[in-house]
C-alpha atoms as a PDB file:
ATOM      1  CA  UNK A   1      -1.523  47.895   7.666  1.00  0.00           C
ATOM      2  CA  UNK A   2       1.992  47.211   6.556  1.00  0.00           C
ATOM      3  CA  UNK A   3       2.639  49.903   3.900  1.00  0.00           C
ATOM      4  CA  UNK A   4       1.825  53.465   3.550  1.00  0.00           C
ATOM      5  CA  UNK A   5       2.856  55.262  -0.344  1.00  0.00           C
ATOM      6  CA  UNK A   6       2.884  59.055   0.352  1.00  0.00           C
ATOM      7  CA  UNK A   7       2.526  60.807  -3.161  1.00  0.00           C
ATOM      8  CA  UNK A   8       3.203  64.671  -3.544  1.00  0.00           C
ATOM      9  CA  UNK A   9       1.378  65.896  -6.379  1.00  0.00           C
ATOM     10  CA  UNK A  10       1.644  69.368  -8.326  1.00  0.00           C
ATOM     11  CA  UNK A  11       0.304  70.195 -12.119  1.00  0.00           C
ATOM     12  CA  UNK A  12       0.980  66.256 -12.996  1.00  0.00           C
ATOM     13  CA  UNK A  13      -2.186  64.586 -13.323  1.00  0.00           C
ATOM     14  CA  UNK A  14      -1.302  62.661 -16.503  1.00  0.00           C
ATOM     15  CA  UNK A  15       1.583  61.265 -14.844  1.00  0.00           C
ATOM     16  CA  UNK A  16       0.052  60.931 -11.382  1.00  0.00           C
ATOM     17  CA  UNK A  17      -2.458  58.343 -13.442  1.00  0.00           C
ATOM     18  CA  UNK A  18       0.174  56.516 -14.619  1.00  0.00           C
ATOM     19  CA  UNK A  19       1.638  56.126 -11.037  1.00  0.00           C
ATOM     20  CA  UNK A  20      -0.809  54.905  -9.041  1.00  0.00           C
ATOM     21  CA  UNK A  21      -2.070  53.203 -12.177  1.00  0.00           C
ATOM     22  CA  UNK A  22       1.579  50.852 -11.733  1.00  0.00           C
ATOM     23  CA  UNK A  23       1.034  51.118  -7.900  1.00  0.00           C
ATOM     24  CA  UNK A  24      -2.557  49.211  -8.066  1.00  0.00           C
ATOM     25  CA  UNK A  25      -1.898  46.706 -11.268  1.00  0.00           C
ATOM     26  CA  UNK A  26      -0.864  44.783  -9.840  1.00  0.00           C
ATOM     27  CA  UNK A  27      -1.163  45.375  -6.338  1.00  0.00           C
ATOM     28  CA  UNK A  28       2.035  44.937  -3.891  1.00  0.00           C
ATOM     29  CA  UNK A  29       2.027  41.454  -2.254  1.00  0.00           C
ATOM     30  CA  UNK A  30       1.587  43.582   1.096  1.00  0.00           C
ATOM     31  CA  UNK A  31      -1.341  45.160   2.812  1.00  0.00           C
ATOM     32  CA  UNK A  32      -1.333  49.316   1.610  1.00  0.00           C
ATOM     33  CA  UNK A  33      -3.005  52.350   1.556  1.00  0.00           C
ATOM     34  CA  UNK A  34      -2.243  54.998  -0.610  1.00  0.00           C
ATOM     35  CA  UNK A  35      -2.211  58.945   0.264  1.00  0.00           C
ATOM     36  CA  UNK A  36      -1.934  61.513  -2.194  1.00  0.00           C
ATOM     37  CA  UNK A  37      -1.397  64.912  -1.376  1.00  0.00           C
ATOM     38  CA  UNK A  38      -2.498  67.698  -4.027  1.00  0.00           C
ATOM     39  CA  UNK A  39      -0.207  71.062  -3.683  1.00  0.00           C
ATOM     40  CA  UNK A  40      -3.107  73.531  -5.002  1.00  0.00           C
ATOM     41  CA  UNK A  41      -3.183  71.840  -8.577  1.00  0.00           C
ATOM     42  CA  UNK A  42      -4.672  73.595 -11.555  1.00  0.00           C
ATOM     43  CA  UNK A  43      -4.673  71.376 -13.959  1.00  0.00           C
ATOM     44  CA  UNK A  44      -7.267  68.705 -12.450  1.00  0.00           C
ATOM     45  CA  UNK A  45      -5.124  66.590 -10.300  1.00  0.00           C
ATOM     46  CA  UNK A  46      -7.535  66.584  -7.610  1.00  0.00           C
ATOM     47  CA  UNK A  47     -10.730  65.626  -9.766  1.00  0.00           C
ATOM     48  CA  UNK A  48      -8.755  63.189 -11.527  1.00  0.00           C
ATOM     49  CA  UNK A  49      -7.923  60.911  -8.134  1.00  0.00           C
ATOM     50  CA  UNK A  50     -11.420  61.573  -6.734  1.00  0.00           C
ATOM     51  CA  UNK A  51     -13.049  59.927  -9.956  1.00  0.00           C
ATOM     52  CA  UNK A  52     -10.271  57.272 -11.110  1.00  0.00           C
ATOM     53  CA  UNK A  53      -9.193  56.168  -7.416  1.00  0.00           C
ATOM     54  CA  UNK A  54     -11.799  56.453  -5.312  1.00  0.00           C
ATOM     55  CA  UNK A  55      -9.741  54.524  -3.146  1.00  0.00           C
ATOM     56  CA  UNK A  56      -6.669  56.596  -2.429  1.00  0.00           C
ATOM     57  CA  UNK A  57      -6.781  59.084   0.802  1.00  0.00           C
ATOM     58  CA  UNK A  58      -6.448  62.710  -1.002  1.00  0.00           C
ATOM     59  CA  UNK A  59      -5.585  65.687   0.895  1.00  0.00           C
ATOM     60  CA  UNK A  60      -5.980  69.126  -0.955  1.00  0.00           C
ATOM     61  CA  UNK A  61      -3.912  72.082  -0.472  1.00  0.00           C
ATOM     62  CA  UNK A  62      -5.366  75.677  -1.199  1.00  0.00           C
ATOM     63  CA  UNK A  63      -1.922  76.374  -1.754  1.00  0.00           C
ATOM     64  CA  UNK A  64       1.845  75.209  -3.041  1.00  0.00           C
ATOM     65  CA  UNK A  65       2.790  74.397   1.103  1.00  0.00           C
ATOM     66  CA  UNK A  66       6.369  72.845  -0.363  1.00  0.00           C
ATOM     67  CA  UNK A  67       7.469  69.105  -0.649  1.00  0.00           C
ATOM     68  CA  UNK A  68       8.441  68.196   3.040  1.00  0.00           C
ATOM     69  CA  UNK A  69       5.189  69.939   4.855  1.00  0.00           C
ATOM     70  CA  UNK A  70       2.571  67.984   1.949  1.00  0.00           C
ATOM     71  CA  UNK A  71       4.882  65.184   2.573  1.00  0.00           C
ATOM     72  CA  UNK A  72       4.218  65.022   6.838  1.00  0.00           C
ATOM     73  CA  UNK A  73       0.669  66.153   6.081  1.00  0.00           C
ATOM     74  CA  UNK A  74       0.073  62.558   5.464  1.00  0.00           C
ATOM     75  CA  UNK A  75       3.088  60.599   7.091  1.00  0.00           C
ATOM     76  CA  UNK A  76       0.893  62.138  10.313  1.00  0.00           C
ATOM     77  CA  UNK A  77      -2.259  60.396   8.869  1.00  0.00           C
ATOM     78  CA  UNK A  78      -0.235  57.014   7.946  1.00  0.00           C
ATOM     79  CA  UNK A  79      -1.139  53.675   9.678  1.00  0.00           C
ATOM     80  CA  UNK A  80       1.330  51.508   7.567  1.00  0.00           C
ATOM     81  CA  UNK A  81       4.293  50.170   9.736  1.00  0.00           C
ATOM     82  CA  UNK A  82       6.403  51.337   6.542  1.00  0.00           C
ATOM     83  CA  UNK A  83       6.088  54.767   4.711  1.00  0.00           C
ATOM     84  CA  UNK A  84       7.180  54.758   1.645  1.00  0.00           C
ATOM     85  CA  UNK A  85       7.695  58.486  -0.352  1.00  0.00           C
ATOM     86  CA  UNK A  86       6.972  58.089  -3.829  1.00  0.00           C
ATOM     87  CA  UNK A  87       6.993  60.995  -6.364  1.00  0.00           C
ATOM     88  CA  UNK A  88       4.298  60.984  -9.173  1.00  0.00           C
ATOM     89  CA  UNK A  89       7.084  60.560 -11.815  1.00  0.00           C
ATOM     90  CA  UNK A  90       7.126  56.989 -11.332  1.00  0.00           C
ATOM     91  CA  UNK A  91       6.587  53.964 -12.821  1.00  0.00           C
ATOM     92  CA  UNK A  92       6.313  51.049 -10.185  1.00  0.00           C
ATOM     93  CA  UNK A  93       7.611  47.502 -11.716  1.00  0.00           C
ATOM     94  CA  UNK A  94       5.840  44.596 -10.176  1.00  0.00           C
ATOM     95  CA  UNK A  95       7.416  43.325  -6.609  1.00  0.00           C
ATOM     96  CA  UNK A  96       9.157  46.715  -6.261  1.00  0.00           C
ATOM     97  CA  UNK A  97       7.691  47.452  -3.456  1.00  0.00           C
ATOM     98  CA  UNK A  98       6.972  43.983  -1.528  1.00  0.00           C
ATOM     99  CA  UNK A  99      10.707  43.532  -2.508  1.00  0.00           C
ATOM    100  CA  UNK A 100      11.611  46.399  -0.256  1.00  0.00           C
ATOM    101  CA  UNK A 101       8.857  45.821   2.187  1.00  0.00           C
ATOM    102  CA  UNK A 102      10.497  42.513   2.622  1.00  0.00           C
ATOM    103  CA  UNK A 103      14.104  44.203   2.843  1.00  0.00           C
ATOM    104  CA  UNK A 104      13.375  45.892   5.693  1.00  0.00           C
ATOM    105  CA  UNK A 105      11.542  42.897   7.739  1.00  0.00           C
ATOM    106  CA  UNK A 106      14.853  40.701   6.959  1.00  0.00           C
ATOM    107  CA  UNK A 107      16.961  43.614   8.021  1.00  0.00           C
ATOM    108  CA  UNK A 108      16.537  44.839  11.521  1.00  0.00           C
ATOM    109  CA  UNK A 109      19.272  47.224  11.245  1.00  0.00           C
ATOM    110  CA  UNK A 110      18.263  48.909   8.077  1.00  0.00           C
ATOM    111  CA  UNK A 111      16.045  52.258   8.569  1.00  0.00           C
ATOM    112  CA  UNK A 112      15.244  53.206   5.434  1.00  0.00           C
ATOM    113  CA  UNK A 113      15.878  51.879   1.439  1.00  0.00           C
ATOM    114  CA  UNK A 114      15.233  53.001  -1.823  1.00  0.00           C
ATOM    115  CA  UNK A 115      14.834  51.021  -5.170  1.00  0.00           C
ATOM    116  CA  UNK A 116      17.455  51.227  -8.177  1.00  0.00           C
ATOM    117  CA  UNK A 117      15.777  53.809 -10.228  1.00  0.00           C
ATOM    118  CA  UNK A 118      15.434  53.648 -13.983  1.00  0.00           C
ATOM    119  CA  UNK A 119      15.557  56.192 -16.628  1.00  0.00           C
ATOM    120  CA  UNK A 120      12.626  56.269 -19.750  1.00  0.00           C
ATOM    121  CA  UNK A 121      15.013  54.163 -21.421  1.00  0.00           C
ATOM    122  CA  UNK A 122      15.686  51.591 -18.902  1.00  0.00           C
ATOM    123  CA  UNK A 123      19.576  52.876 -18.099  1.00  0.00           C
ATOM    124  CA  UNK A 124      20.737  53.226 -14.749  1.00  0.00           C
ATOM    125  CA  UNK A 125      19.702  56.267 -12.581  1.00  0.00           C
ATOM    126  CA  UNK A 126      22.449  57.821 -10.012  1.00  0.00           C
ATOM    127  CA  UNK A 127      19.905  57.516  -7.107  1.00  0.00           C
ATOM    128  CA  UNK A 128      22.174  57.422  -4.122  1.00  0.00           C
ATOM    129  CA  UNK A 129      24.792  59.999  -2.813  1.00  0.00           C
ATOM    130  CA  UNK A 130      27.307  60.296  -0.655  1.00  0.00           C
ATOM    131  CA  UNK A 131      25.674  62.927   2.102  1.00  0.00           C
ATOM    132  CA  UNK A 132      27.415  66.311   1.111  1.00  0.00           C
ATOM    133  CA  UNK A 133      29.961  67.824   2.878  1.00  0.00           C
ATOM    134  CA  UNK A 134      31.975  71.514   2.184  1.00  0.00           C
ATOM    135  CA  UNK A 135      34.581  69.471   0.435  1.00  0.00           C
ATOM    136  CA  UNK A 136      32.506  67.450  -1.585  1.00  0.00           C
ATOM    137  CA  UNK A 137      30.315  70.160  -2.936  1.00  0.00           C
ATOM    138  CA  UNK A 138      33.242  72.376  -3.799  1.00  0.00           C
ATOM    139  CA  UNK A 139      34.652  69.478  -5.582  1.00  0.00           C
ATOM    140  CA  UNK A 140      31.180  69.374  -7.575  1.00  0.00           C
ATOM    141  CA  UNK A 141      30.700  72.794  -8.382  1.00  0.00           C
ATOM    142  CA  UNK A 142      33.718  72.631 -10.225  1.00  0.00           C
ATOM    143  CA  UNK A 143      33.219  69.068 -11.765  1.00  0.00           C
ATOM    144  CA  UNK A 144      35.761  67.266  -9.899  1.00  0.00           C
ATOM    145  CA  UNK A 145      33.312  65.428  -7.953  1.00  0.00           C
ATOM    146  CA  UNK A 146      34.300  61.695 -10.235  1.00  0.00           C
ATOM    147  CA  UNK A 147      35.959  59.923  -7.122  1.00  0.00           C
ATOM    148  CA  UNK A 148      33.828  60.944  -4.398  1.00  0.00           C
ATOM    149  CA  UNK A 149      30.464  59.909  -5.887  1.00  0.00           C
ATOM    150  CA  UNK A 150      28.986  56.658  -6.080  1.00  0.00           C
ATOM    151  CA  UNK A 151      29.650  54.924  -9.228  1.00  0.00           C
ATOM    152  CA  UNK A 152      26.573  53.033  -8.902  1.00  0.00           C
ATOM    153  CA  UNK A 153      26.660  51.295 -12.965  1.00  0.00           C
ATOM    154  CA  UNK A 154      29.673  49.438 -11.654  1.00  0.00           C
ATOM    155  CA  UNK A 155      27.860  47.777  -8.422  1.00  0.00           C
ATOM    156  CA  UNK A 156      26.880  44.348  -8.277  1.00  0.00           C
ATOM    157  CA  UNK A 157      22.723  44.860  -8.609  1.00  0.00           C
ATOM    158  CA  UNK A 158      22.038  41.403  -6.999  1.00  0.00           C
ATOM    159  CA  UNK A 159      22.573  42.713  -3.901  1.00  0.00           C
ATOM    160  CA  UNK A 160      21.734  45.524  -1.444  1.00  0.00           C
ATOM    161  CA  UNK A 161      24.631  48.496  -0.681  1.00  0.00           C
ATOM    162  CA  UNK A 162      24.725  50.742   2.034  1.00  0.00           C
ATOM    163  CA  UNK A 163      24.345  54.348   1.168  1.00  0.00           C
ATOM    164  CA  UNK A 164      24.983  57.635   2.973  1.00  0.00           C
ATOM    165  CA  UNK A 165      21.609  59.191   1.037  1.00  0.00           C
ATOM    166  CA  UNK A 166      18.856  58.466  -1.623  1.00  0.00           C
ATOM    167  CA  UNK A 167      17.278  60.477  -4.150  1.00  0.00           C
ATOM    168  CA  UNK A 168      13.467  61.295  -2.635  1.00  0.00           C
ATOM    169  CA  UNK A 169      11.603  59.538  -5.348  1.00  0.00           C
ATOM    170  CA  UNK A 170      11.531  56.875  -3.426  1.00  0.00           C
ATOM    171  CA  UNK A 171      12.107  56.136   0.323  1.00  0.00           C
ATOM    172  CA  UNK A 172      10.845  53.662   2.361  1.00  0.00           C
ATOM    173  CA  UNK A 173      11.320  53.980   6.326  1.00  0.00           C
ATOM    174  CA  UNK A 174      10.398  52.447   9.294  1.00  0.00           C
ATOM    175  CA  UNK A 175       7.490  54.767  10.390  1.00  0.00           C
ATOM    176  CA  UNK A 176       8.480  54.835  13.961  1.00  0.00           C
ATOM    177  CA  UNK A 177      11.553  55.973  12.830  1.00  0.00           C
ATOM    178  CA  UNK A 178       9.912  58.652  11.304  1.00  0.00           C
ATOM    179  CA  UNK A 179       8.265  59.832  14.793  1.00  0.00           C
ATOM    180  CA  UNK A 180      11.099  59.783  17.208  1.00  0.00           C
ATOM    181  CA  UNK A 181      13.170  61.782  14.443  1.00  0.00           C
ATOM    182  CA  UNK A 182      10.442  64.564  13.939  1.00  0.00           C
ATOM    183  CA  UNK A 183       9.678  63.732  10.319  1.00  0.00           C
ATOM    184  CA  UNK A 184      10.601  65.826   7.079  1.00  0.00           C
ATOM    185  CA  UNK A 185      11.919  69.190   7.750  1.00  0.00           C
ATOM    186  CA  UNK A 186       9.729  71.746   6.854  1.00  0.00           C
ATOM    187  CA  UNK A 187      11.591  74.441   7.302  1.00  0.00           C
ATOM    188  CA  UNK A 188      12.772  73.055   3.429  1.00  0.00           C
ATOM    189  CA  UNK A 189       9.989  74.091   0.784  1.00  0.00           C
ATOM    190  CA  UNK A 190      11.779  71.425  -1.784  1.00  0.00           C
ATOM    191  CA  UNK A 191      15.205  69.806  -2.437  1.00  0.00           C
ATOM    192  CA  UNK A 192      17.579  68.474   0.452  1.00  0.00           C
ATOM    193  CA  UNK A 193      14.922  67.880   2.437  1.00  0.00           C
ATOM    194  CA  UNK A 194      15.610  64.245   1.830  1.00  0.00           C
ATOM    195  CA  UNK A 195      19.266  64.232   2.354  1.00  0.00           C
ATOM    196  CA  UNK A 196      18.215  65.843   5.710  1.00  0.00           C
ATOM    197  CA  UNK A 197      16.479  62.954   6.091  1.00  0.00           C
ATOM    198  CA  UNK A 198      18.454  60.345   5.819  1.00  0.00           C
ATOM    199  CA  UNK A 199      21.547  62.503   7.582  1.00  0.00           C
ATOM    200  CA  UNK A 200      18.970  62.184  10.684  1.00  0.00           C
ATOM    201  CA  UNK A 201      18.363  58.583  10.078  1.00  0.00           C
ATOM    202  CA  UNK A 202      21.926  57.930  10.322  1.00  0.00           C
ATOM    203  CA  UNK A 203      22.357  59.948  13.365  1.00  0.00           C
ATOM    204  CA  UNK A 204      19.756  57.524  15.183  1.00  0.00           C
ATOM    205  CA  UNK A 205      22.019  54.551  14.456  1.00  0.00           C
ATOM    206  CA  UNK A 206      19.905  53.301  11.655  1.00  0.00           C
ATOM    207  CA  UNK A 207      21.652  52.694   7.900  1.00  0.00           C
ATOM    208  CA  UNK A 208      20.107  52.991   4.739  1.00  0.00           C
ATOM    209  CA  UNK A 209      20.214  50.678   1.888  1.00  0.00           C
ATOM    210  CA  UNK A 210      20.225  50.924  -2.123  1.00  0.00           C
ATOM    211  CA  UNK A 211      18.104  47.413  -2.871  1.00  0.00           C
ATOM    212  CA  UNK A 212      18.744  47.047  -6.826  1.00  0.00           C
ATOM    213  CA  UNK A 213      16.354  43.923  -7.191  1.00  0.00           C
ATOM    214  CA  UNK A 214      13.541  46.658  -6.961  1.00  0.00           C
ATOM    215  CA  UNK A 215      13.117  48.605  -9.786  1.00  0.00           C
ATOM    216  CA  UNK A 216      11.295  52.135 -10.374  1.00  0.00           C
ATOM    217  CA  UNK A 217      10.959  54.056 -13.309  1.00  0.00           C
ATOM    218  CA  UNK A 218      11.400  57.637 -12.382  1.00  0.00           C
ATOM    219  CA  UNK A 219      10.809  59.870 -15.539  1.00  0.00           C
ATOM    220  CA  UNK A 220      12.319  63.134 -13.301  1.00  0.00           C
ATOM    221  CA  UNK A 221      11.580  67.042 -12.804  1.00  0.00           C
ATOM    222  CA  UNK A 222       7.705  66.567 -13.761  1.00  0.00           C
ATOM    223  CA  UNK A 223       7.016  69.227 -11.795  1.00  0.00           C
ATOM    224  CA  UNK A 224      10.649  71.103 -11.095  1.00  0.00           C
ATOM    225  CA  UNK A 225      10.473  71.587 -14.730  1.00  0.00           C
ATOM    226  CA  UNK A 226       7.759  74.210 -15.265  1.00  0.00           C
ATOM    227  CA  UNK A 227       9.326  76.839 -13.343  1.00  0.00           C
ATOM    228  CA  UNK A 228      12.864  76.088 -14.248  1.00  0.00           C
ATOM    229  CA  UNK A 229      14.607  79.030 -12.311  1.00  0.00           C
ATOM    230  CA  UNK A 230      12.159  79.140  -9.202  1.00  0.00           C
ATOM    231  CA  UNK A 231      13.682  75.680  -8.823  1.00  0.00           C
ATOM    232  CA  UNK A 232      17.061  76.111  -9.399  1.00  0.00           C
ATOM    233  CA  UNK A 233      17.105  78.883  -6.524  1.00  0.00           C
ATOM    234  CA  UNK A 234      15.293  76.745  -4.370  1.00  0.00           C
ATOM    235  CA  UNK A 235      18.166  73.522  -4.827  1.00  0.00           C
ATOM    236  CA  UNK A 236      20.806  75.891  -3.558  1.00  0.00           C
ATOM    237  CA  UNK A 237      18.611  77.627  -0.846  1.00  0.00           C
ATOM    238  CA  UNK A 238      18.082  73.843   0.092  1.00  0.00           C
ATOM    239  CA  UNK A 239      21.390  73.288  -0.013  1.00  0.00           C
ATOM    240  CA  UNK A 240      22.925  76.202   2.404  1.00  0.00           C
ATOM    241  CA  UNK A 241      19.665  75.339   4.455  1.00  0.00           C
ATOM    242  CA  UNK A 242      21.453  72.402   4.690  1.00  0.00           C
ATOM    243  CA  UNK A 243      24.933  72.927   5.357  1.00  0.00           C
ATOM    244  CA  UNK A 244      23.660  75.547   8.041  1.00  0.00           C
ATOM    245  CA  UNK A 245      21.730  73.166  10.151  1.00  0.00           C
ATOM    246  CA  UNK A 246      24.338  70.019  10.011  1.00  0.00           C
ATOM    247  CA  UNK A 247      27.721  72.085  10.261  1.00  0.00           C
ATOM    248  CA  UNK A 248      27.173  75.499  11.580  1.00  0.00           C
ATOM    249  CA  UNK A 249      27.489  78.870   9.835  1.00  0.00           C
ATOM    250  CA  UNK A 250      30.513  79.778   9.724  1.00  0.00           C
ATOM    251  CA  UNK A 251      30.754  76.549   7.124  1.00  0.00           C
ATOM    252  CA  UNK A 252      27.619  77.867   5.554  1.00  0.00           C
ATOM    253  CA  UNK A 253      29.206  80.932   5.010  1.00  0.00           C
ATOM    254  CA  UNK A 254      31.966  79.426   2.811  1.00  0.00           C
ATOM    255  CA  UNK A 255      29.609  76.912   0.947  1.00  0.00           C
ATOM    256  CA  UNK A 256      28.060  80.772   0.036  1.00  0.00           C
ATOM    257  CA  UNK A 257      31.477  81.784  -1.159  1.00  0.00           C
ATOM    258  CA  UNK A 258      32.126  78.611  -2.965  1.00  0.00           C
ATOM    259  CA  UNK A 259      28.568  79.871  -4.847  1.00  0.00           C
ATOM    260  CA  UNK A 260      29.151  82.802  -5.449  1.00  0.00           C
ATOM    261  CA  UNK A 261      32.663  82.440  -7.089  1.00  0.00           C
ATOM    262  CA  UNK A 262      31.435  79.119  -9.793  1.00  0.00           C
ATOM    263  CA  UNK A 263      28.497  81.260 -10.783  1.00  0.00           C
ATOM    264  CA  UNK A 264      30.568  84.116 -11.327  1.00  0.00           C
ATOM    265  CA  UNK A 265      32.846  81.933 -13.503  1.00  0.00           C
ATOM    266  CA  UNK A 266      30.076  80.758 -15.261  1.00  0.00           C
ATOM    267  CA  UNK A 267      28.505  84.178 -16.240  1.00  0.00           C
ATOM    268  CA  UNK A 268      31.756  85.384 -17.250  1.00  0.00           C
ATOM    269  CA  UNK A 269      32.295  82.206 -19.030  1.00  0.00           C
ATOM    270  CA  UNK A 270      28.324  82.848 -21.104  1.00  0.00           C
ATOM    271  CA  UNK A 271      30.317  84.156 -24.256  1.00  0.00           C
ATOM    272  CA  UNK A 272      31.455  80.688 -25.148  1.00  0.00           C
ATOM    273  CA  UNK A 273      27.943  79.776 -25.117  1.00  0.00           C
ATOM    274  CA  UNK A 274      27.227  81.748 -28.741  1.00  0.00           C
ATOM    275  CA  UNK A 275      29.640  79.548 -29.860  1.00  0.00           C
ATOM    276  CA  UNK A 276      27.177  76.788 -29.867  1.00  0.00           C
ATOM    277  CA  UNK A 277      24.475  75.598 -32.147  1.00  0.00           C
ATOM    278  CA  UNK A 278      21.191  76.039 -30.770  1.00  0.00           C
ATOM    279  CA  UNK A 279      19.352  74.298 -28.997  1.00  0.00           C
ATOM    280  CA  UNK A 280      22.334  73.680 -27.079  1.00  0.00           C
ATOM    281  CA  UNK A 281      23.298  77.398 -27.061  1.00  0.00           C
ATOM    282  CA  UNK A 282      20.127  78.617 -25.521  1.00  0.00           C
ATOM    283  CA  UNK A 283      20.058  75.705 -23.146  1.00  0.00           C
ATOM    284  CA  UNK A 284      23.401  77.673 -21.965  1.00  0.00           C
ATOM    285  CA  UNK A 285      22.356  81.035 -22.164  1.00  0.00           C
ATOM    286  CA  UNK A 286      19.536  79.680 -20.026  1.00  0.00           C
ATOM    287  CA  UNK A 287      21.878  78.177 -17.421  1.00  0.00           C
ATOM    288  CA  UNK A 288      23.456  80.864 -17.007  1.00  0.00           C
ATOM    289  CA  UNK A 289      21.048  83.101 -16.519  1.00  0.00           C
ATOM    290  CA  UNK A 290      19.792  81.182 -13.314  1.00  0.00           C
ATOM    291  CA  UNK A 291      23.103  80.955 -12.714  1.00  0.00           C
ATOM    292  CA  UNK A 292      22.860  84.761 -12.352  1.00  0.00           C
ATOM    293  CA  UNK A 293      19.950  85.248 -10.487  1.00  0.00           C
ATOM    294  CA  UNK A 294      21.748  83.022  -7.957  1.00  0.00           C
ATOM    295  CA  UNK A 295      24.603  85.374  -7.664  1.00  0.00           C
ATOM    296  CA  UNK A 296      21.920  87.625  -6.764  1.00  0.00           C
ATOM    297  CA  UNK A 297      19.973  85.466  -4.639  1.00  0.00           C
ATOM    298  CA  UNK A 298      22.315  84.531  -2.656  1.00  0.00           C
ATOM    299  CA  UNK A 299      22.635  87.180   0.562  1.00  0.00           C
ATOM    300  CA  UNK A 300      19.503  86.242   0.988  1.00  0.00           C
ATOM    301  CA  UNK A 301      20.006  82.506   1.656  1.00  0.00           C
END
């Protein structure tokens, strides 16, 4: 088996359809099996891939386990040579995925790739990163993050660029790779579990790649997006998790600071918000209510 597509599935069965729906018509140039793993679903995920695709590999959770532990539930299972992490937000074009099949059998050095992802309307989707650093999120907190990030609509999208991470809605690695690095952390319920990821990747002498020529439609927060503030906590939870594992606490500790004091200004800032016309206004007042619950989240992180 070359290829192995790992999808992690919660409450989207409409779009999950419409995923493997682009994964199967047509089919990748490239042998594949296809896992799907259902994270306690109540809307009829499950049914749904037992009676349209009798042919995917579905593992059921009796409850939400997070993204990275679904995720190595069936990486463990995989027999593809590639693994390929694919959210159910997606929309494969044809020859995505032999395209980066192929990128990884020309390039011995490369470890992992990802495909230039496509907003709704076919624009450009930031889908790499640099990996984040104390600096660099300071710098973004406070939006002065403009140099530092990739400016990915000016790169030449005929041919592949080495990247630090990529956005896990779509990773393909080497799946020994995968073994000898101990797979997704799952110590991460969801969010920065892929920039762990590639950070480790890196750290075995591997590099990643941004391969343009294969292109995804990835519709984003399908499931993030029905419990909005649950979410939001978990990104920066994710995040310290982060910075606490890769540079030590006492760094950690000052990414916390850095937290606490742009909430802060942006809960003292909420007044401007009512100057607003709605919906904008109550998108605000939303934001910065999360934004509060994170000031009071956070000695617990």
């Amino acid at each position: 088996m070359k290829l192995s597509i790992v999808i992690v599935s919660w409450n989207t069965a409409d779009i999950l359809a419409q995923c493997l729906d682009s994964v199967y018509a047509p089919a990748p140039e490239v042998s594949f099996e296809v896992w799907v793993v259902d994270n306690a679903s109540t809307d009829g995920s499950a049914v749904m891939v037992q009676q349209r695709y009798p042919q995917v590999n579905l593992l059921i959770n009796e409850t939400n386990v997070g993204f990275a532990t679904a995720n190595n539930q069936a990486i463990r299972r995989c027999t593809g040579d590639y693994v390929l992490l694919l959210n159910p937000d997606t929309i494969v074009h044809a020859g995505a995925l032999s395209t980066l099949t192929h990128f990884l059998d020309q390039n011995p050095a490369a470890g992992a790739c990802g495909a230039r992802l496509l907003n709704p309307d076919g624009s450009l989707q930031l889908s790499s990163y640099p990996a984040p650093t104390l600096g660099r999120e300071l710098l973004r907190m406070f939006h002065l993050d403009g140099r530092i990030r990739y400016h990915m609509d000016q790169w030449d999208t005929n041919k592949p660029h080495m990247v630090e991470s990529l956005l896990g809605a779509c990773i393909l690695a080497r799946r020994p790779i995968l073994e000898s690095i101990g797979f997704m952390d799952e110590t991460y319920f969801m969010f920065s579990e892929e920039i762990d990821l590639c950070y480790r990747i890196r750290q075995a002498d591997w590099h990643i790649y941004w391969v343009p020529q294969a292109q995804i439609v990835h519709l984003g927060g399908q499931s993030t997006r029905q419990v909005k503030t649950e979410m939001f906590l978990r990104l920066y939870e994710g995040k310290l998790r982060y910075m606490r594992k890769h540079y030590g606490r006492f760094q950690a500790t000052l990414y916390k600071l850095v937290l606490l004091v742009a909430s802060l200004a942006r809960v003292l800032l909420a007044p401007i918000a009512w100057l607003e016309r709605p919906p904008r206004r109550d998108d605000h007042l939303a934001l910065v209510g999360r934004y509060w619950k994170l000031v009071r989240a956070l000695p617990g992180f």
